[in-house]
C-alpha atoms as a PDB file:
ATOM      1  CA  UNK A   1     -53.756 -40.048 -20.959  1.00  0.00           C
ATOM      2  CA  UNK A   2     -53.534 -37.157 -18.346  1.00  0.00           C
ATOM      3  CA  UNK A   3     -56.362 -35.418 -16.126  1.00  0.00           C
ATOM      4  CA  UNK A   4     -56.701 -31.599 -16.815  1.00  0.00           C
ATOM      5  CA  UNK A   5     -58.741 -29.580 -14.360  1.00  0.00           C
ATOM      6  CA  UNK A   6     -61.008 -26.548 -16.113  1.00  0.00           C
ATOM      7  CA  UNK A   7     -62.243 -24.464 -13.642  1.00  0.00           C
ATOM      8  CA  UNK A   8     -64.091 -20.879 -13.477  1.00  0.00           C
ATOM      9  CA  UNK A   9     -62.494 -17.766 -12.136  1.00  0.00           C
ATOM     10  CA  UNK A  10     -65.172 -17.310  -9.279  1.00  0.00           C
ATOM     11  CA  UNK A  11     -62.435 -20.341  -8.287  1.00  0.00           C
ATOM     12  CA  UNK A  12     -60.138 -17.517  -7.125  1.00  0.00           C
ATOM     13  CA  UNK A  13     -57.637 -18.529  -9.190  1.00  0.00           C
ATOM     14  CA  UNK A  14     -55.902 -16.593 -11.301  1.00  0.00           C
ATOM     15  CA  UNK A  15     -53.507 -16.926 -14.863  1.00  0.00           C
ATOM     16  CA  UNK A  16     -50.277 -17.471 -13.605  1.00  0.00           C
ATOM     17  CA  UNK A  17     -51.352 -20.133 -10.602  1.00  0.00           C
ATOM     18  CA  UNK A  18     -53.304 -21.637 -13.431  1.00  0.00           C
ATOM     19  CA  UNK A  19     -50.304 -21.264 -15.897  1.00  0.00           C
ATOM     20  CA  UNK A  20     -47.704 -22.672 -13.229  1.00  0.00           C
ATOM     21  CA  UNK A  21     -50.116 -25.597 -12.003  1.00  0.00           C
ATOM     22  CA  UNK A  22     -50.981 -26.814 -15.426  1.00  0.00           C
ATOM     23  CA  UNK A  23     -55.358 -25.948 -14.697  1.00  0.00           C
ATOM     24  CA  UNK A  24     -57.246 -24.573 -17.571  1.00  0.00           C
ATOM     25  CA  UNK A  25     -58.492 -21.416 -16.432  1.00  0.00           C
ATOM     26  CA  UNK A  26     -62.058 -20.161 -17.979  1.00  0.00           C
ATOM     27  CA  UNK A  27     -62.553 -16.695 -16.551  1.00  0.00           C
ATOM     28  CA  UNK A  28     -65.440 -14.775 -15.774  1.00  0.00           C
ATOM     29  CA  UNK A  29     -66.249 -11.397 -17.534  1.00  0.00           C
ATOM     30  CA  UNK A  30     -66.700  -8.402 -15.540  1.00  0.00           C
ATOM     31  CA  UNK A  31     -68.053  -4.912 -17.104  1.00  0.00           C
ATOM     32  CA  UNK A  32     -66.917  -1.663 -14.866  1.00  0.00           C
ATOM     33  CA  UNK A  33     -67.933   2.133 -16.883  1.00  0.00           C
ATOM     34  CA  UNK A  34     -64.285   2.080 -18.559  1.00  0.00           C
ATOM     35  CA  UNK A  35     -65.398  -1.209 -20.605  1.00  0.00           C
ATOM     36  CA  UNK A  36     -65.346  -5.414 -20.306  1.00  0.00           C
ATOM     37  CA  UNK A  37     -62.442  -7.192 -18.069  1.00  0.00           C
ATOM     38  CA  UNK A  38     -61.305 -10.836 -17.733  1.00  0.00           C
ATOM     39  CA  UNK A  39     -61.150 -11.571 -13.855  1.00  0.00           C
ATOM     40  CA  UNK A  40     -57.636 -12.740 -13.113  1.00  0.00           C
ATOM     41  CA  UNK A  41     -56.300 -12.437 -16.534  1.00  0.00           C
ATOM     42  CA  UNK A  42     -56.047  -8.882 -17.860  1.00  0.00           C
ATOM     43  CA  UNK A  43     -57.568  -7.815 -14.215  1.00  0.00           C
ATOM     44  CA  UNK A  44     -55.797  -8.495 -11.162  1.00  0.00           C
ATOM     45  CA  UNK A  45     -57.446  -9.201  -7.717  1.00  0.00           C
ATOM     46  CA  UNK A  46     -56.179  -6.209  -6.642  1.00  0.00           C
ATOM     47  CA  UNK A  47     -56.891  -3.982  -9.770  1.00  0.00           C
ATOM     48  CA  UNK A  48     -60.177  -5.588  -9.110  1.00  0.00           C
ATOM     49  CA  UNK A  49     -60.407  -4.089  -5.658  1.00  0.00           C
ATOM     50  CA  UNK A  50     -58.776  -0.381  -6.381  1.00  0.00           C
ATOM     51  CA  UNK A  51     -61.303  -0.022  -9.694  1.00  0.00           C
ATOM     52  CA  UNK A  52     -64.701  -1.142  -7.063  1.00  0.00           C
ATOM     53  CA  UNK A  53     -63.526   1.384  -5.204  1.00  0.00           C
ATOM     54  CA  UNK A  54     -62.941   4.503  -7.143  1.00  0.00           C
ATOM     55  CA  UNK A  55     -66.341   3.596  -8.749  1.00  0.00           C
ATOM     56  CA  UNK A  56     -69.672   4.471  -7.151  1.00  0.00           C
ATOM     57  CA  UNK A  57     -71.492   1.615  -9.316  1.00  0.00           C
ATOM     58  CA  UNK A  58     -71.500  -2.167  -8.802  1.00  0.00           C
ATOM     59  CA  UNK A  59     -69.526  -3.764 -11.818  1.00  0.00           C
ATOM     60  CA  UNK A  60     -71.240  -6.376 -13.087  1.00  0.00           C
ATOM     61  CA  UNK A  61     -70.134 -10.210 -13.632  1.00  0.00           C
ATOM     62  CA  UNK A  62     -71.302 -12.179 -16.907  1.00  0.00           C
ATOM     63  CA  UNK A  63     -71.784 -15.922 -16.662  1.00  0.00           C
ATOM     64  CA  UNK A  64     -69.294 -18.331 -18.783  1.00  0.00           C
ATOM     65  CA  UNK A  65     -71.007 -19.117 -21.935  1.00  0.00           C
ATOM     66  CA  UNK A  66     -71.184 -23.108 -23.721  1.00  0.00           C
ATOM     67  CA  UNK A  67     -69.395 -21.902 -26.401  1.00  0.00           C
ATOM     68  CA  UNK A  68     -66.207 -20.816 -24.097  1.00  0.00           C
ATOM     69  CA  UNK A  69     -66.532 -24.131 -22.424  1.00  0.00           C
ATOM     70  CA  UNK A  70     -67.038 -25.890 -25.748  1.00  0.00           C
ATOM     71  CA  UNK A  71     -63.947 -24.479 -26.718  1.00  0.00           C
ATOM     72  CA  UNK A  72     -61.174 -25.545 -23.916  1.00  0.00           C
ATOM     73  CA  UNK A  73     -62.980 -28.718 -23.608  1.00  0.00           C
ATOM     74  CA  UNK A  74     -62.787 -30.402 -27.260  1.00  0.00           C
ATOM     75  CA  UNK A  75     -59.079 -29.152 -26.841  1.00  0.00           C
ATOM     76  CA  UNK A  76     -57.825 -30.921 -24.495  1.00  0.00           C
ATOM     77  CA  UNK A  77     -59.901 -33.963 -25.421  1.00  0.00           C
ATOM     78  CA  UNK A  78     -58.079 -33.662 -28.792  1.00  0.00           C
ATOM     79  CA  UNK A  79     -54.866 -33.835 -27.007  1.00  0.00           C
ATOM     80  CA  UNK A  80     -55.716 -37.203 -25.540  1.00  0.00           C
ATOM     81  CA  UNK A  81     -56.577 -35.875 -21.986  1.00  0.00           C
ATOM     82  CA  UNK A  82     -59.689 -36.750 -19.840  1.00  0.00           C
ATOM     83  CA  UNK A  83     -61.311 -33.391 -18.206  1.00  0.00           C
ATOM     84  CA  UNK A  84     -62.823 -32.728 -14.981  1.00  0.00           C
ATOM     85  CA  UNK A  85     -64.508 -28.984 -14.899  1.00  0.00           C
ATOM     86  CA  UNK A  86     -65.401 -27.499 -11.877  1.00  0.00           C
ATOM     87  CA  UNK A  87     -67.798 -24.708 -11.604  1.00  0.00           C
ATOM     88  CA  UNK A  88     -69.474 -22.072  -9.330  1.00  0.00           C
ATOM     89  CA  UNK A  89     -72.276 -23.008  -7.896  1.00  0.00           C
ATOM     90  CA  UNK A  90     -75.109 -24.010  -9.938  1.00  0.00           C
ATOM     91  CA  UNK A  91     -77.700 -21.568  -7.518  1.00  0.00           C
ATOM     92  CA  UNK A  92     -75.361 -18.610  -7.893  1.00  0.00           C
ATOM     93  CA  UNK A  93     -74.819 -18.688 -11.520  1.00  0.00           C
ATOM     94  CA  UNK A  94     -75.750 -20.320 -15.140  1.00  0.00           C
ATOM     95  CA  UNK A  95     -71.909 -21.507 -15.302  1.00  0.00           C
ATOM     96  CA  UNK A  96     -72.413 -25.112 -14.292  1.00  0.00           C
ATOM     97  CA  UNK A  97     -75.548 -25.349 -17.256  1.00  0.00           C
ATOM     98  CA  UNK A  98     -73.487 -24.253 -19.685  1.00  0.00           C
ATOM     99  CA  UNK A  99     -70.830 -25.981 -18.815  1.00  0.00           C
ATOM    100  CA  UNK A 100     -72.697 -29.570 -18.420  1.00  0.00           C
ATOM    101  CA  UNK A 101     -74.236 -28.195 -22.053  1.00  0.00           C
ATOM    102  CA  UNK A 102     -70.385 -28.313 -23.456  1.00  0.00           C
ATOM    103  CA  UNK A 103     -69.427 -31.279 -22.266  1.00  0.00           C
ATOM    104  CA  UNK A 104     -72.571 -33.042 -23.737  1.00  0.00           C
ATOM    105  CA  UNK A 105     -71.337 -35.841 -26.748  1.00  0.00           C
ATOM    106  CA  UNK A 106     -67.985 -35.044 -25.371  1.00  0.00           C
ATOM    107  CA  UNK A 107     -66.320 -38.669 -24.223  1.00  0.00           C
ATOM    108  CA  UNK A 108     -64.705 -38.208 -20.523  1.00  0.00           C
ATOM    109  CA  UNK A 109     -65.461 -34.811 -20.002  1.00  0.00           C
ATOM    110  CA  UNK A 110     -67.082 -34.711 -16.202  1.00  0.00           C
ATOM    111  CA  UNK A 111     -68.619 -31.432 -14.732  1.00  0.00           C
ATOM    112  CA  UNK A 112     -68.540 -31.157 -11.276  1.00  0.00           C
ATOM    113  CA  UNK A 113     -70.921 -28.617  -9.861  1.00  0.00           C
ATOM    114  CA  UNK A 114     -68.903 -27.405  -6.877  1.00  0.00           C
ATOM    115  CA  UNK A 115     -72.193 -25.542  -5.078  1.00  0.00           C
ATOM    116  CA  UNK A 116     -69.481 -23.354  -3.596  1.00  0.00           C
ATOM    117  CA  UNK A 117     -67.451 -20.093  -4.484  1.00  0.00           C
ATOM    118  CA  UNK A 118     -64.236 -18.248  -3.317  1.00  0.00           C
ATOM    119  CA  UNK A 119     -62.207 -20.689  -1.405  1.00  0.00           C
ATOM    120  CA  UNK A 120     -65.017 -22.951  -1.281  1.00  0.00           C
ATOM    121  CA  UNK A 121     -64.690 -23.761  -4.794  1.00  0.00           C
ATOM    122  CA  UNK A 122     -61.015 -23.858  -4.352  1.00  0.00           C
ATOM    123  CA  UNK A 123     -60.765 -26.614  -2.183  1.00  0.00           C
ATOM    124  CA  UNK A 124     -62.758 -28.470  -4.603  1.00  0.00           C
ATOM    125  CA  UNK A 125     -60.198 -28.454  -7.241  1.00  0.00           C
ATOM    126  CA  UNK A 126     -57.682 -28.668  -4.525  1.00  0.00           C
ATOM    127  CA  UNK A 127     -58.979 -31.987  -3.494  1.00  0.00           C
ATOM    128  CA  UNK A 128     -59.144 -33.024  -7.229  1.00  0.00           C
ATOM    129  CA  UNK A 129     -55.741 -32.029  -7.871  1.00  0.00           C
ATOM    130  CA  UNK A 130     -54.862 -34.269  -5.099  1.00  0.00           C
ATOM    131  CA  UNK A 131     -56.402 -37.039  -6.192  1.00  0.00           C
ATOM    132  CA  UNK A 132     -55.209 -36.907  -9.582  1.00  0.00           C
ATOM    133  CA  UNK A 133     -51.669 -37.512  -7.964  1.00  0.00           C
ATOM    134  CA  UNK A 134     -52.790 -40.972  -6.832  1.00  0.00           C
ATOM    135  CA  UNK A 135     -53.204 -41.845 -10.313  1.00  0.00           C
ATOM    136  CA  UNK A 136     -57.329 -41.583 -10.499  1.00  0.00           C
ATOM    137  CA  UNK A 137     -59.364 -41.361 -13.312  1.00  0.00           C
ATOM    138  CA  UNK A 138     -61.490 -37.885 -13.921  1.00  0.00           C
ATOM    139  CA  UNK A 139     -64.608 -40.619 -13.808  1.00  0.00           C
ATOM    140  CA  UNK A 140     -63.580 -41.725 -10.189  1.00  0.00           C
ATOM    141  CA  UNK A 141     -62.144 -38.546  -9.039  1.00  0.00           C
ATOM    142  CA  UNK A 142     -65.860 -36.687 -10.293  1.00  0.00           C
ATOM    143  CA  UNK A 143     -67.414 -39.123  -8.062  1.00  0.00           C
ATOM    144  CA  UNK A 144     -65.264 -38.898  -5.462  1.00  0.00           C
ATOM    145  CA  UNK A 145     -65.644 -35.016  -5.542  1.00  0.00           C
ATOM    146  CA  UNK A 146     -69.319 -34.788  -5.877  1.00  0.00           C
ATOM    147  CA  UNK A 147     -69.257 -37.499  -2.612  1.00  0.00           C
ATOM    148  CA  UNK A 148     -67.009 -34.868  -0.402  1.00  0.00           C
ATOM    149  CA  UNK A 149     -68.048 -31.315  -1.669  1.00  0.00           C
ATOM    150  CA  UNK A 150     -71.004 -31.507   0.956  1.00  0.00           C
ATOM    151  CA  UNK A 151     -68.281 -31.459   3.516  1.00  0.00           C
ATOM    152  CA  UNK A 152     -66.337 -27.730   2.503  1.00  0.00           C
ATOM    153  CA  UNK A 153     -67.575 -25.347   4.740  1.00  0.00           C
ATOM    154  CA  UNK A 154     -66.986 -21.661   3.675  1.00  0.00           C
ATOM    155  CA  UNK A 155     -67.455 -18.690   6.437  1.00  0.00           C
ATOM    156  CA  UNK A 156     -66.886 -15.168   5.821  1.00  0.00           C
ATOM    157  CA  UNK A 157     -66.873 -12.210   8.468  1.00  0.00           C
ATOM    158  CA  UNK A 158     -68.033  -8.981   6.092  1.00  0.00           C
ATOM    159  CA  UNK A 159     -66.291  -6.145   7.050  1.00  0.00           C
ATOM    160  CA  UNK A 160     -68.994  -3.640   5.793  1.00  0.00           C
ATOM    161  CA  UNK A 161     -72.130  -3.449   4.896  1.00  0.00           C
ATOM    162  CA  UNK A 162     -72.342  -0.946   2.056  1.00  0.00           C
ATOM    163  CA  UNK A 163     -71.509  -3.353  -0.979  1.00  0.00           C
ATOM    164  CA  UNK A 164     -74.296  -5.378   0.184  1.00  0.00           C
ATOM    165  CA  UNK A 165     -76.549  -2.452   0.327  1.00  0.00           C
ATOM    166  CA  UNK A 166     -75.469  -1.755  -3.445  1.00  0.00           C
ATOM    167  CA  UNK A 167     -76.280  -5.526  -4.516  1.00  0.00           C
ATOM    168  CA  UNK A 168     -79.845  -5.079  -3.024  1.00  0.00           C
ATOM    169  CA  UNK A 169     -79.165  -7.964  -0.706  1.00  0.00           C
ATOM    170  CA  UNK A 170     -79.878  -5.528   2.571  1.00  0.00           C
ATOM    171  CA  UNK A 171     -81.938  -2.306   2.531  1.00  0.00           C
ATOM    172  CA  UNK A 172     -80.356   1.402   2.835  1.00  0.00           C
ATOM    173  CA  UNK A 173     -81.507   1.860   6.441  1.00  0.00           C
ATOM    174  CA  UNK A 174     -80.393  -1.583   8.095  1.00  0.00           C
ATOM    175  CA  UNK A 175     -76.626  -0.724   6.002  1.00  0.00           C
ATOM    176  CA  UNK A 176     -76.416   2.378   7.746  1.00  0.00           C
ATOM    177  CA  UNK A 177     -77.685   1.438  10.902  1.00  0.00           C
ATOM    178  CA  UNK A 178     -75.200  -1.427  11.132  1.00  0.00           C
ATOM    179  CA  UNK A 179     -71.934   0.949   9.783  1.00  0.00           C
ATOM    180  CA  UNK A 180     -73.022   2.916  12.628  1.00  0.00           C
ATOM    181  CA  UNK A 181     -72.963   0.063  15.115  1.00  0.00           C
ATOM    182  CA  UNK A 182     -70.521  -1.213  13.470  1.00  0.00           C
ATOM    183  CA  UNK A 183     -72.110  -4.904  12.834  1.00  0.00           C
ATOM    184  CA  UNK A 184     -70.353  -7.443  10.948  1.00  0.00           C
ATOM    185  CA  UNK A 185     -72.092  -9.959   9.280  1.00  0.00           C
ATOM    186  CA  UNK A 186     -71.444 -13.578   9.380  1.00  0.00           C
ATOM    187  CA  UNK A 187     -72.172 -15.629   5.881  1.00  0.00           C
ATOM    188  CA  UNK A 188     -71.697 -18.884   4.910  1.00  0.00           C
ATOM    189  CA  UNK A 189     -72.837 -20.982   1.687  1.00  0.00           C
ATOM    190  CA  UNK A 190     -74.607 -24.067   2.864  1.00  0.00           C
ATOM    191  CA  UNK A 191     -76.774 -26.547  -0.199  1.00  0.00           C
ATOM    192  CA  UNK A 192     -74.661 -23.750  -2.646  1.00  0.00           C
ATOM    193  CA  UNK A 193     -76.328 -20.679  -1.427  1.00  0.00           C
ATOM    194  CA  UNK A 194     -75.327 -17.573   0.424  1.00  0.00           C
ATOM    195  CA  UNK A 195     -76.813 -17.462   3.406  1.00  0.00           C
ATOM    196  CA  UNK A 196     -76.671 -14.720   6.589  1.00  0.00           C
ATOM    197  CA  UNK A 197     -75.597 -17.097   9.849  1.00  0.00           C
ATOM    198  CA  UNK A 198     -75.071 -14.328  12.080  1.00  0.00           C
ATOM    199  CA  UNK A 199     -73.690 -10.924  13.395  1.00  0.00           C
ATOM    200  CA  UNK A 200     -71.428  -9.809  15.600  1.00  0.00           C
ATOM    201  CA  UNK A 201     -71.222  -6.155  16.776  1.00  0.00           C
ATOM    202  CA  UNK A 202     -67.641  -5.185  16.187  1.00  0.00           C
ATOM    203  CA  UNK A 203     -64.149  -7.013  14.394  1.00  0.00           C
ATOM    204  CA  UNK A 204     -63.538  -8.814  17.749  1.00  0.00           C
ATOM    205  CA  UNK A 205     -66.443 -10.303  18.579  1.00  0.00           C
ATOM    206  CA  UNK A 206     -66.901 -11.268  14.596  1.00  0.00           C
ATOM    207  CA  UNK A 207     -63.626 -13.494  14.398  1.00  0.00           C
ATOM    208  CA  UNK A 208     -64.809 -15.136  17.658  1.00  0.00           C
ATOM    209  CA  UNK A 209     -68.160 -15.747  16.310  1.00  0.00           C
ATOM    210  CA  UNK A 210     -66.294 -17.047  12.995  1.00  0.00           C
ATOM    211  CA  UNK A 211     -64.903 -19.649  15.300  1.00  0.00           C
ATOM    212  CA  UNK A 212     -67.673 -20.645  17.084  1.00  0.00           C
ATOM    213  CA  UNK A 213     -69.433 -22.080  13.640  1.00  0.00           C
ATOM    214  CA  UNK A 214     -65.855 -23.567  12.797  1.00  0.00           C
ATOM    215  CA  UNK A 215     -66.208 -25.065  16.454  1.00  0.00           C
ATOM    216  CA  UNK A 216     -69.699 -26.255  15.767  1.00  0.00           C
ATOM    217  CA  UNK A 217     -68.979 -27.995  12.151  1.00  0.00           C
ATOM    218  CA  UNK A 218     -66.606 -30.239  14.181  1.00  0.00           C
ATOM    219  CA  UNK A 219     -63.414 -28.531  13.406  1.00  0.00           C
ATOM    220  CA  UNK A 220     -61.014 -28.431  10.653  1.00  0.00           C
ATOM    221  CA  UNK A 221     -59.944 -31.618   8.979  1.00  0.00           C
ATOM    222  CA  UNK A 222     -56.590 -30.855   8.741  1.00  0.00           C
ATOM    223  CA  UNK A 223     -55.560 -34.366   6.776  1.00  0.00           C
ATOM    224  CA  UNK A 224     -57.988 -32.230   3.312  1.00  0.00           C
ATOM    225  CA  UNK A 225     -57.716 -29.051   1.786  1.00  0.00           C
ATOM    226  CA  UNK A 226     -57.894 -25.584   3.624  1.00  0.00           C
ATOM    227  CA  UNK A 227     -57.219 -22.234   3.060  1.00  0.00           C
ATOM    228  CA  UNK A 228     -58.172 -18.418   4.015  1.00  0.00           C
ATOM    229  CA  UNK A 229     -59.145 -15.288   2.341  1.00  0.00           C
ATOM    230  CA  UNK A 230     -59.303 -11.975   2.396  1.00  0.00           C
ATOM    231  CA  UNK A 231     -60.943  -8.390   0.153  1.00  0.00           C
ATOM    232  CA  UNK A 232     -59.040  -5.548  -0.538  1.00  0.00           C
ATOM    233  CA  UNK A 233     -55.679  -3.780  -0.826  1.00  0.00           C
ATOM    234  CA  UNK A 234     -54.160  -5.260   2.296  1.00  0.00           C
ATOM    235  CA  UNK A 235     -54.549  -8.558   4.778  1.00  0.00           C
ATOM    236  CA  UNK A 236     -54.282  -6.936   7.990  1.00  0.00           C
ATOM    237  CA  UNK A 237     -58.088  -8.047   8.869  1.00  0.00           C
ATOM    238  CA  UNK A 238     -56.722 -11.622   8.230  1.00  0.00           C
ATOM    239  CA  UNK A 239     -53.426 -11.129  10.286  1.00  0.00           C
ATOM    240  CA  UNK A 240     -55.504 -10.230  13.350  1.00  0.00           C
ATOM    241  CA  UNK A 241     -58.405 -12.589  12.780  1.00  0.00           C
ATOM    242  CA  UNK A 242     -54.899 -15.389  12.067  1.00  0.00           C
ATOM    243  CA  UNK A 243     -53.418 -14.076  15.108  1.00  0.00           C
ATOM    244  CA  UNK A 244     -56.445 -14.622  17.459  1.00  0.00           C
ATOM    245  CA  UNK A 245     -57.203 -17.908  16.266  1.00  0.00           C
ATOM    246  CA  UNK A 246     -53.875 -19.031  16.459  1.00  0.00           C
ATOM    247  CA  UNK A 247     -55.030 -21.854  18.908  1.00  0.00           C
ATOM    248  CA  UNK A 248     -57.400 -23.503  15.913  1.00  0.00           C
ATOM    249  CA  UNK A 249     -53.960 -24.368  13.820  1.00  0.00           C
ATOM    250  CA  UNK A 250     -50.829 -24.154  16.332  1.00  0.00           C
ATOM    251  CA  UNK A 251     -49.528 -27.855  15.550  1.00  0.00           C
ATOM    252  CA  UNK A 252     -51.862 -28.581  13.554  1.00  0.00           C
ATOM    253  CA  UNK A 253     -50.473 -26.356  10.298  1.00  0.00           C
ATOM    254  CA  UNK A 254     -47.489 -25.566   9.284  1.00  0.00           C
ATOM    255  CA  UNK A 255     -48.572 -22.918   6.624  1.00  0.00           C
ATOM    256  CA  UNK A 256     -52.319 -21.947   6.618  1.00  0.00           C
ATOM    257  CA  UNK A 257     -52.945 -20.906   2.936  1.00  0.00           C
ATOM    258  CA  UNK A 258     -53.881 -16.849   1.975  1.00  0.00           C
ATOM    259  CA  UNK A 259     -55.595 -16.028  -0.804  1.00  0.00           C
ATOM    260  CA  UNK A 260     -56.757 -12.669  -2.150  1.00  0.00           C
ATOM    261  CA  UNK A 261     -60.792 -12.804  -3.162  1.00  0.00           C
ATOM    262  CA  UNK A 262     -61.247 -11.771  -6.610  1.00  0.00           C
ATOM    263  CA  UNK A 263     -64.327 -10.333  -8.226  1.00  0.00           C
ATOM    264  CA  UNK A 264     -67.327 -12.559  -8.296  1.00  0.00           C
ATOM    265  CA  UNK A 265     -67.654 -12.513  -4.799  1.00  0.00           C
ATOM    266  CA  UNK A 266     -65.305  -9.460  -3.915  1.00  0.00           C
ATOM    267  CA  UNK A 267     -68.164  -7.193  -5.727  1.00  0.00           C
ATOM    268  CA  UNK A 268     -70.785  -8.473  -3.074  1.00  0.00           C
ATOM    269  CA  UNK A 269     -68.770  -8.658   0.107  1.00  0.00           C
ATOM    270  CA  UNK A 270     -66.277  -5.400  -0.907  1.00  0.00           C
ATOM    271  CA  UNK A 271     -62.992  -4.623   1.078  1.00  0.00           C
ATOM    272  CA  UNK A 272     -62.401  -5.674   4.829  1.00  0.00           C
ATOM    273  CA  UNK A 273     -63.821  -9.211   4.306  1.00  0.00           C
ATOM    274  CA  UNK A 274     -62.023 -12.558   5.658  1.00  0.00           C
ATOM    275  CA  UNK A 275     -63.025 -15.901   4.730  1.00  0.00           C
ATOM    276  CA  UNK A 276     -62.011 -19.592   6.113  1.00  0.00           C
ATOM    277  CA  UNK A 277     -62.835 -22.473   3.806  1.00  0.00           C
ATOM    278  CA  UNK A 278     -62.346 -26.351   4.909  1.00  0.00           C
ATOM    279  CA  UNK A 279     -63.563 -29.714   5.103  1.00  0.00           C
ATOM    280  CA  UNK A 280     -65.657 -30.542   8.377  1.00  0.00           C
ATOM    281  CA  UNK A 281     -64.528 -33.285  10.565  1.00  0.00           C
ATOM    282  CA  UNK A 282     -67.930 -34.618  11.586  1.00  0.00           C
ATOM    283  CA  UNK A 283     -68.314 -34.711   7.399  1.00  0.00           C
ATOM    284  CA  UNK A 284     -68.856 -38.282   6.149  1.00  0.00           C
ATOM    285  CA  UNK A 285     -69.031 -37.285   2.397  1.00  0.00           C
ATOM    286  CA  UNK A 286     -72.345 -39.525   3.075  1.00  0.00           C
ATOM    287  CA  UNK A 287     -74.533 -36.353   1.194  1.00  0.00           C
ATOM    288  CA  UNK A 288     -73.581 -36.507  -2.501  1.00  0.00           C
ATOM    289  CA  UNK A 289     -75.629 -33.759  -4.234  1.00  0.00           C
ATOM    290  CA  UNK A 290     -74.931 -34.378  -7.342  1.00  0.00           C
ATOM    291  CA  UNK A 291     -73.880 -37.321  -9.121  1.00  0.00           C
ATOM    292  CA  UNK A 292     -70.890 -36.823 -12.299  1.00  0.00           C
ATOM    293  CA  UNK A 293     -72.645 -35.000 -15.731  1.00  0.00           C
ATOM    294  CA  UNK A 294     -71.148 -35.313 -19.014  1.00  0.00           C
END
């Protein structure tokens, strides 16, 4: 008996890392004026990011249904397996309900609601996928990831202000006020929310204000899962924010993971975004939010 990890596409993760890494991948369903997508199978990141901007109209992102959960799940119970599912979080989307619905009557099948996104999520399975290695059960590993998720901390410097505008999550006159000024936003998702934790006028003096909250969670623990981000066609915002913080990893990491944001967060934050997702050092894993559903 093996452990297979399901997980959504708001993951980040994509067909062929889920192909080549042996994770069930249940993606998310985006709708652009051309017709219906499946994010990171028959649309690319990037296609993702070239089609939001041609387009003058938000796409819009459909929640994973039981019956799509349902589906992968009694599969790879059928097969012998034990599951662990890991899911968006539960305040930004339906996805964990209907997954925890799927699973229901299903015997070692264990949701994990992730109350993350992007990277965030990520380094949930991450972690999993780590602990699977070590020979752990999906029981004790859903435990043990519900214990530690409280720890990921996942900050994003937005590099404009006009998909935000479009989402209805900042009015018309403070977007073009702050394009003007050029203000960059500083977000992070803390108890699984998106919240706004501060601007910075200018790319500069956004990456060092990035770093200041990394600063102020402790630091990086550098012994768990990490990883960056980025929106758009190309990762030069990331290569200068990497190459000004290149005190935070020197000897610390090797090879500080990049990752290209796909579109159930990319249609929010739009191009020009950078994100840095990682477990705290002053975490304890002492906050468990939610204890393992089946």
């Amino acid at each position: 008996m093996s452990v297979v990890f399901v997980v959504d596409s708001a993951s980040d993760v994509d067909i062929e890392e889920a192909d080549k890494r042996g994770i069930c991948l249940i993606p998310m369903e985006i709708k652009f004026s051309d017709g219906e997508y499946l994010d990171g199978v028959n649309l690319s990141h990037r296609r993702f990011f070239e089609k939001l901007i041609e387009e003058d109209v938000l796409p819009k992102t459909s929640q994973i249904n039981e019956f799509r959960f349902r589906e992968c799940f009694e599969s790879k119970v059928r097969n012998g397996d034990e599951v662990v599912a890991i899911t968006i979080s539960s305040k930004l989307s339906g996805t964990y309900e209907c997954a925890v619905k799927a699973a229901s009557g299903l015997s070692g099948v264990y949701v994990v609601d992730s109350l993350n996104a992007c990277i965030g999520e990520r380094l949930v399975l991450e972690y999993g996928l780590k602990l699977s290695e070590k020979g752990m059960s999906a029981a004790d590993i859903a435990a043990e990831l519900n214990r530690r998720k409280g720890d990921i901390k996942l900050l994003a410097l937005v590099g404009t202000l006009k998909y935000l505008q479009m989402g209805g999550r900042v009015s018309k006159a403070v977007a073009i006020a702050g394009e003007l000024l050029g203000v960059k936003p500083v977000v992070s998702v803390e108890d699984g929310e998106v919240k706004l934790i501060g601007k910075a006028l200018g790319s500069k003096k956004g990456n060092n204000l990035l770093n200041t909250f990394i600063k102020s969670a402790g630091g990086i623990d550098f012994d768990m899962p990490y990883a960056t981000a980025y929106s758009g066609l190309d990762a030069g915002t990331l290569n200068k924010y990497m190459e000004d913080s290149r005190y935070l990893y020197e000897g610390k990491a090797d090879n500080v993971p990049r990752y290209l944001i796909g579109s159930t967060i990319g249609t929010h934050v739009g191009p020009g975004a950078i994100a840095v997702a990682f477990f705290a050092v002053n975490g304890k894993g002492e906050k468990e939010d939610r204890s393992d559903d089946k």
